[in-house]
Protein backbone atom coordinates (compact mmCIF):
# COMPACT_ATOMS: atom_id res chain seq x y z
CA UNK A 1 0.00 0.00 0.00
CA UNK A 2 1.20 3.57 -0.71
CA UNK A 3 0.89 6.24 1.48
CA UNK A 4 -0.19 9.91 -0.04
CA UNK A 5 0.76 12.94 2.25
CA UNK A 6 -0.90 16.03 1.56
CA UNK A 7 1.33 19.24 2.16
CA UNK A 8 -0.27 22.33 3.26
CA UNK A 9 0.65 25.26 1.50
CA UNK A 10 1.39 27.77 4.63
CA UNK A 11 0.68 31.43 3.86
CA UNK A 12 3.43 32.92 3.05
CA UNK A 13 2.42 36.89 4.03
CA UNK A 14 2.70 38.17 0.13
CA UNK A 15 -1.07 36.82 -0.21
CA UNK A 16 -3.66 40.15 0.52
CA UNK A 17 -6.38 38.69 1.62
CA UNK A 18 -10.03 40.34 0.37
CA UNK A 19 -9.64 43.42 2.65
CA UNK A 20 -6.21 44.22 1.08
CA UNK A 21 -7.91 43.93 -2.64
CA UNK A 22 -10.53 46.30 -1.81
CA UNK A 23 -8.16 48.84 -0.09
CA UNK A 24 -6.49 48.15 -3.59
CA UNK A 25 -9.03 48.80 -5.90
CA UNK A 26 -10.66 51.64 -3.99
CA UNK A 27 -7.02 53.25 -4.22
CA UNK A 28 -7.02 52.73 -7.99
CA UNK A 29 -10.83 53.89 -8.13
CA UNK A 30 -9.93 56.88 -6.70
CA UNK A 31 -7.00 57.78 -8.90
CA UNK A 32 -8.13 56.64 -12.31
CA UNK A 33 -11.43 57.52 -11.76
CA UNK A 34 -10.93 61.26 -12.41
CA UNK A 35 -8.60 60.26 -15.44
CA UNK A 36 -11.40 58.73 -16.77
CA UNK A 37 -14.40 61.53 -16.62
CA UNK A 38 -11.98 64.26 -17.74
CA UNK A 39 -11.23 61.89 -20.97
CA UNK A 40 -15.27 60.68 -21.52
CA UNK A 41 -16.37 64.37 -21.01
CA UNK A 42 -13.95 65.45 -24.34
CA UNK A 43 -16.63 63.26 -26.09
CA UNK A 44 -19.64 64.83 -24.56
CA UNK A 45 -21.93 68.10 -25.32
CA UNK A 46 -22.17 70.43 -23.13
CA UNK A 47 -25.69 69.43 -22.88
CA UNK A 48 -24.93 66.16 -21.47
CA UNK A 49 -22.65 66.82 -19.40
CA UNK A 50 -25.50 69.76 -17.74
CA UNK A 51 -28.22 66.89 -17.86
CA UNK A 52 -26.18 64.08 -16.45
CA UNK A 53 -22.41 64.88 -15.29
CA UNK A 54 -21.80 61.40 -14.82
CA UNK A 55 -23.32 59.27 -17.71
CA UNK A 56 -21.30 58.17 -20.32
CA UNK A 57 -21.36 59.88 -23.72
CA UNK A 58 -24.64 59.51 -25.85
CA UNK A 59 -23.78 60.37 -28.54
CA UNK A 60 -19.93 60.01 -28.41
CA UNK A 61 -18.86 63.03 -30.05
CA UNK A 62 -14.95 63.66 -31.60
CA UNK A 63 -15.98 67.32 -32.23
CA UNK A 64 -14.07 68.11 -29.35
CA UNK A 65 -11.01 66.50 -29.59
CA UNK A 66 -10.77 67.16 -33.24
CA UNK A 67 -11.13 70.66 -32.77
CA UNK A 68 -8.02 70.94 -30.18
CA UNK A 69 -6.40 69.10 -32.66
CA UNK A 70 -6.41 71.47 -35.22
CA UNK A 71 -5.28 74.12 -32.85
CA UNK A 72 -1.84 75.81 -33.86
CA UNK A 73 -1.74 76.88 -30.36
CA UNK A 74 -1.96 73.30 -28.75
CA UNK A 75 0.90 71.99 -30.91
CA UNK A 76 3.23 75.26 -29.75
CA UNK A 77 2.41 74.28 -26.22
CA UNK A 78 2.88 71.12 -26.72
CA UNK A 79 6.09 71.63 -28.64
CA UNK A 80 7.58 73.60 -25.86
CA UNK A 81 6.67 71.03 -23.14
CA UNK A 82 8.52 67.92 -25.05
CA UNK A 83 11.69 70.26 -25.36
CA UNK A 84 11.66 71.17 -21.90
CA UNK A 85 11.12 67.72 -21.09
CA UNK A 86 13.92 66.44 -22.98
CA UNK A 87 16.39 69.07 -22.50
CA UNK A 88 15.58 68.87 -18.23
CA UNK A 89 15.42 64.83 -18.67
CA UNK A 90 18.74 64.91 -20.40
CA UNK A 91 20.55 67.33 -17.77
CA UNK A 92 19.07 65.38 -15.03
CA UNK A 93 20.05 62.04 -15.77
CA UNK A 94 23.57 63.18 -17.43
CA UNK A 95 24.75 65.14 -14.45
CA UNK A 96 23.19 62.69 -12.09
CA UNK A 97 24.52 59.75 -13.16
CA UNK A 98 28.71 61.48 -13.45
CA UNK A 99 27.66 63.28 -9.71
CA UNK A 100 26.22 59.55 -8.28
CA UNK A 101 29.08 57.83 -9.85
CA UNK A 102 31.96 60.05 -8.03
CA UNK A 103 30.14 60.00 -4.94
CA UNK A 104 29.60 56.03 -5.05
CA UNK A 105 33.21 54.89 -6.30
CA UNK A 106 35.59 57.62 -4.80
CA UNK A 107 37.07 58.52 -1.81
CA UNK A 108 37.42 62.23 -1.20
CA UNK A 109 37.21 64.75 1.88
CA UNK A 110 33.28 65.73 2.62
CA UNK A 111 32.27 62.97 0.61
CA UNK A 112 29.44 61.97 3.20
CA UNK A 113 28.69 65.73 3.31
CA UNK A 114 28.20 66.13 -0.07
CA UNK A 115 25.94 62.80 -0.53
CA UNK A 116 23.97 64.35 2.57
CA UNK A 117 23.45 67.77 0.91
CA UNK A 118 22.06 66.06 -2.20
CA UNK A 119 19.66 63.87 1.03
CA UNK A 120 18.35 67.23 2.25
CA UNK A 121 17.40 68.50 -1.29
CA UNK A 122 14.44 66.43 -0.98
CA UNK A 123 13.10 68.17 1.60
CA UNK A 124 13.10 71.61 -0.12
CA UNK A 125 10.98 71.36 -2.82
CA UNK A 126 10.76 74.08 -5.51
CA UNK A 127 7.56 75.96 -3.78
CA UNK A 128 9.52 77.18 -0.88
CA UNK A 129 12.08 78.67 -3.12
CA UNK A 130 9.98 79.78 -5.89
CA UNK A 131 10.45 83.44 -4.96
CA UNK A 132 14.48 84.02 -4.41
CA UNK A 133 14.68 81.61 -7.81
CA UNK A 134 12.58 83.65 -9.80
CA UNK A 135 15.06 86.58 -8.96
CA UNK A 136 17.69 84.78 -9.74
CA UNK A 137 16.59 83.63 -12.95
CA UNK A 138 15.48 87.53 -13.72
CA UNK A 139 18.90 88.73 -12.88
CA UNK A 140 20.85 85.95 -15.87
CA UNK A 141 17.88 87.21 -18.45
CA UNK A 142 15.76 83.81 -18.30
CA UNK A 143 12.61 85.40 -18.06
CA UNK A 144 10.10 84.44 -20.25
CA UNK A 145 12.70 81.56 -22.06
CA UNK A 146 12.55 78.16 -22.07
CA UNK A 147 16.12 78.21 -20.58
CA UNK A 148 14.24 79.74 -17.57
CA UNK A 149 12.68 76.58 -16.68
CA UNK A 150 14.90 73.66 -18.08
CA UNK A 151 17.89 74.75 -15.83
CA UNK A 152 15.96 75.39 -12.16
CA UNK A 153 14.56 71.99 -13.26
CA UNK A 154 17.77 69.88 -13.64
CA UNK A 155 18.78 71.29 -10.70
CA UNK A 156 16.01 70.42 -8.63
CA UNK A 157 15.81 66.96 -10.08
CA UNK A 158 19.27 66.14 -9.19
CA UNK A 159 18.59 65.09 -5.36
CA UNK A 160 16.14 62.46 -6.43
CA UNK A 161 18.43 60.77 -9.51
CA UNK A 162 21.52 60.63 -7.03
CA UNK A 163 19.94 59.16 -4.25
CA UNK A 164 18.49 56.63 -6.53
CA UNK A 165 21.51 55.96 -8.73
CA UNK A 166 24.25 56.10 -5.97
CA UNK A 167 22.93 52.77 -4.65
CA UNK A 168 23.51 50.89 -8.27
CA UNK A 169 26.82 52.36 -8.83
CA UNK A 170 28.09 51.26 -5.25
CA UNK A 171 26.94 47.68 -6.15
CA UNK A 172 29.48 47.63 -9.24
CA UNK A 173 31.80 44.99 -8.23
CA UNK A 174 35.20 46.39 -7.50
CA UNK A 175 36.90 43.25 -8.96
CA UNK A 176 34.95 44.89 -12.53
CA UNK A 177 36.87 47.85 -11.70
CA UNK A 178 40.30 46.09 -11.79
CA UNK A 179 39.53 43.95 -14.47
CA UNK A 180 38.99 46.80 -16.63
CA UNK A 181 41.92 48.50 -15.36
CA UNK A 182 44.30 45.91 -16.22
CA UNK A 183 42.85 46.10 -19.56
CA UNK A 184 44.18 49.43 -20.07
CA UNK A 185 40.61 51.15 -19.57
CA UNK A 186 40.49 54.43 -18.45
CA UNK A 187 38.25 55.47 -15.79
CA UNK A 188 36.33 57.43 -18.12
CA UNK A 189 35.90 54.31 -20.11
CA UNK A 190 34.93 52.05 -17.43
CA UNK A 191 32.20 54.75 -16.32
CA UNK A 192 30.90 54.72 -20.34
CA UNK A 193 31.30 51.02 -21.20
CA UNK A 194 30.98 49.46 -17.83
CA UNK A 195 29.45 51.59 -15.22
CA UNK A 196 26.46 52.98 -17.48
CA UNK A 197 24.95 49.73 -18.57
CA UNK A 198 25.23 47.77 -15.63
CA UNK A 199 23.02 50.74 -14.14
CA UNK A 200 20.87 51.50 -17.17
CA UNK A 201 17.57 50.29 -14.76
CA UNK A 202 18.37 53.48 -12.47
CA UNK A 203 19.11 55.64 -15.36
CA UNK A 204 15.57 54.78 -17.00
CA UNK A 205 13.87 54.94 -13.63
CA UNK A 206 15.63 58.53 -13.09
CA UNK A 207 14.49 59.73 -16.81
CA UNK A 208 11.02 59.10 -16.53
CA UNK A 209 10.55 60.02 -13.29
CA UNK A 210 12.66 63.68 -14.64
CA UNK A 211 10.17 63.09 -17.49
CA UNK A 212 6.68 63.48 -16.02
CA UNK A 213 7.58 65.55 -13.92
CA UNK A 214 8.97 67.95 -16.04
CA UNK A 215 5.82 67.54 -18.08
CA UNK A 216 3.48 68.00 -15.70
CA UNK A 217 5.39 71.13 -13.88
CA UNK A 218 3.38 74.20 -13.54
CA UNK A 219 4.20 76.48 -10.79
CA UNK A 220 7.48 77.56 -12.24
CA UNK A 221 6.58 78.13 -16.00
CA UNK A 222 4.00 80.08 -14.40
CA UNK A 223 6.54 82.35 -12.97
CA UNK A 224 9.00 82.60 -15.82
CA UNK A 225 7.08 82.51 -18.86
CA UNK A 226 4.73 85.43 -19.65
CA UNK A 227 3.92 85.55 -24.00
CA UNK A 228 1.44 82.36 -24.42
CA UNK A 229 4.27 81.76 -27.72
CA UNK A 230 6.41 79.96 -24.84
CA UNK A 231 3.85 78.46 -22.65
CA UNK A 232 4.05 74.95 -21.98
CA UNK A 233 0.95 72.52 -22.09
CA UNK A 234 0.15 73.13 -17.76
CA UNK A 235 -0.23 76.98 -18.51
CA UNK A 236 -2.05 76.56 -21.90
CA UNK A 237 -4.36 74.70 -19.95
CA UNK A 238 -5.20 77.20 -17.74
CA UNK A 239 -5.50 79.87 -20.55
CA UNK A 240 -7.58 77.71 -22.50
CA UNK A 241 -10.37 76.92 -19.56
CA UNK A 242 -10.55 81.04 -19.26
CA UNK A 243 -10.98 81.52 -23.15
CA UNK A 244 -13.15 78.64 -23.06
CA UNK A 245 -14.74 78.62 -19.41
CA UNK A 246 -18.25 78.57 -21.09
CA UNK A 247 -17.47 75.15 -22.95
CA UNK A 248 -17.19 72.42 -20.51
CA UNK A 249 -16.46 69.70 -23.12
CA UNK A 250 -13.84 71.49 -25.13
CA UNK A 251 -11.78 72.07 -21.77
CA UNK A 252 -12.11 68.84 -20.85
CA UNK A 253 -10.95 67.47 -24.29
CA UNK A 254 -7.90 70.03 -24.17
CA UNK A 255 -7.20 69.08 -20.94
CA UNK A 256 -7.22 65.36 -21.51
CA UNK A 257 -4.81 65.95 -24.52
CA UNK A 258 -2.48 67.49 -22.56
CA UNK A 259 -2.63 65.17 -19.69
CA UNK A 260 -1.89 61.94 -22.53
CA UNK A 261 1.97 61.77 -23.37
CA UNK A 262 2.91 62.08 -19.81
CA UNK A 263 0.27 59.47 -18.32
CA UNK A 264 1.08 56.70 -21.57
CA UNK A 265 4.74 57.59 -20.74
CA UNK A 266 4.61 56.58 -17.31
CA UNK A 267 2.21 53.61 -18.07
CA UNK A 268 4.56 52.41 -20.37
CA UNK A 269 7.88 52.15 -18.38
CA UNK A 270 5.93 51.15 -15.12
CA UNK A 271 7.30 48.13 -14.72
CA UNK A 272 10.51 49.98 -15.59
CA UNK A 273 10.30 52.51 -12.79
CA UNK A 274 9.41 49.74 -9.96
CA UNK A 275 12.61 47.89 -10.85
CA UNK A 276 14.74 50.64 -10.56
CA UNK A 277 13.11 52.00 -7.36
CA UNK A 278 13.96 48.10 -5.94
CA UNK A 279 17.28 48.03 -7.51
CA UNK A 280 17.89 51.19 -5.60
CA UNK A 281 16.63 50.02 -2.14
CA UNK A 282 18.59 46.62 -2.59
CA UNK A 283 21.83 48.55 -3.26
């Protein structure tokens, strides 16, 4: 005769149990939820939306979107957003990544200070200094420029990539380091043919996180830019729901199509982001 055991699968604590899927999905409710009516009321009337604010759209209508699309105005805003984007997304991660890497494989004098000043940059976010930095950016002639913007914005980005990418550069084997050396590599060359693609998850995580937010930034292109010519997308949206405060749907279709790259950006590289982030907390 053959005995059969039966082995109990213990829980392991990574299971939620139903509580933990409802605190879940009322979470994701909450955010996507307004995500969602701001992108159904671009196909709505304003009729509909008066009648019932919360029903779906019957008749869809493209009206809307179409319209925004035709704009000349939305595609200046929205040109001006991806360069500021890009040009802050490239500073950030470029300077971040050659500050993270001195700071995680050299030994110097203040080098804790300096890794703790970059720390305490998180807690000083651009609000608090929006005032003195406006002055300062009058006083260099960045007023109303694009410039004005990109630069306060790599340089308030910076805190965030090296605390994230100091972690993967410290976990670099040292033995890599010597291999490459007696190889005749330069340092420089072991930081561009070694050291950047062993941390190319940090780097990504760092760019789209410089990304969005750079995208969705509004409080300081409201203080440096003035001619609508240079507004980015956050400011034309607040212009356009004054021009247009009487047209519910057409706001809500502008605002969805400014809202888009950034939100099918981040949805994208997700999965990218989270394995950086636990790359960074590993290291």
């Amino acid at each position: 005769m053959s005995a059969t055991t039966t082995v109990s699968r213990k829980p392991t604590g990574r299971d939620g149990g139903p509580v933990t899927y409802f605190v879940a999905l009322l979470f994701v409710g909450v955010c996507v939820a307004p995500v969602l009516y701001i992108v159904l009321g671009g196909f709505r009337t304003n009729a509909q939306i008066t009648t019932d604010p919360a029903a779906l759209p019957d008749p869809w209508v493209s009206a809307n979107y179409l319209g925004v699309l035709k704009s000349s105005v939305f595609w200046g805003e929205f040109a001006n957003s991806l360069i500021v984007a890009l040009a802050s997304t490239a500073g950030i991660v470029a300077l971040g990544l050659m500050v993270s890497f001195v700071i995680a494989r050299y030994d110097f004098r203040f080098k804790g200070a300096m890794y703790s000043l970059f720390a305490a940059g998180l807690m000083f976010p651009m609000v608090i200094a929006i005032t003195p930095l406006y002055l300062v950016i009058k006083d260099l002639g960045l007023v109303d420029n694009l410039l004005g913007v990109i630069v306060p914005q790599i340089a308030f980005g910076l805190p965030t990539t090296v605390i994230i990418l100091v972690p993967f550069l410290r976990a670099v084997p040292d033995e890599i380091e010597e291999a490459a050396a007696l190889d005749g590599l330069s340092r420089l060359g072991f930081f561009f043919r070694m050291v950047v693609p062993l941390s190319l998850p940090g780097v990504v995580t760092v760019g789209i996180l410089a990304f969005v937010g750079s995208w969705n930034n509004y409080l300081l292109p409201l203080y440096v830019l003035n001619s609508q010519a240079n507004f980015t997308l956050p400011l034309g949206v607040q212009v356009f729901s004054s021009q247009y405060s009487t047209d519910t749907a057409k706001v809500l279709a502008f605002t969805s199509l400014a809202m888009l790259p950034a939100l099918v950006f981040f949805s994208v590289f997700e999965k990218r982001i989270v394995g950086g982030l636990t790359g960074a907390v590993k290291g």
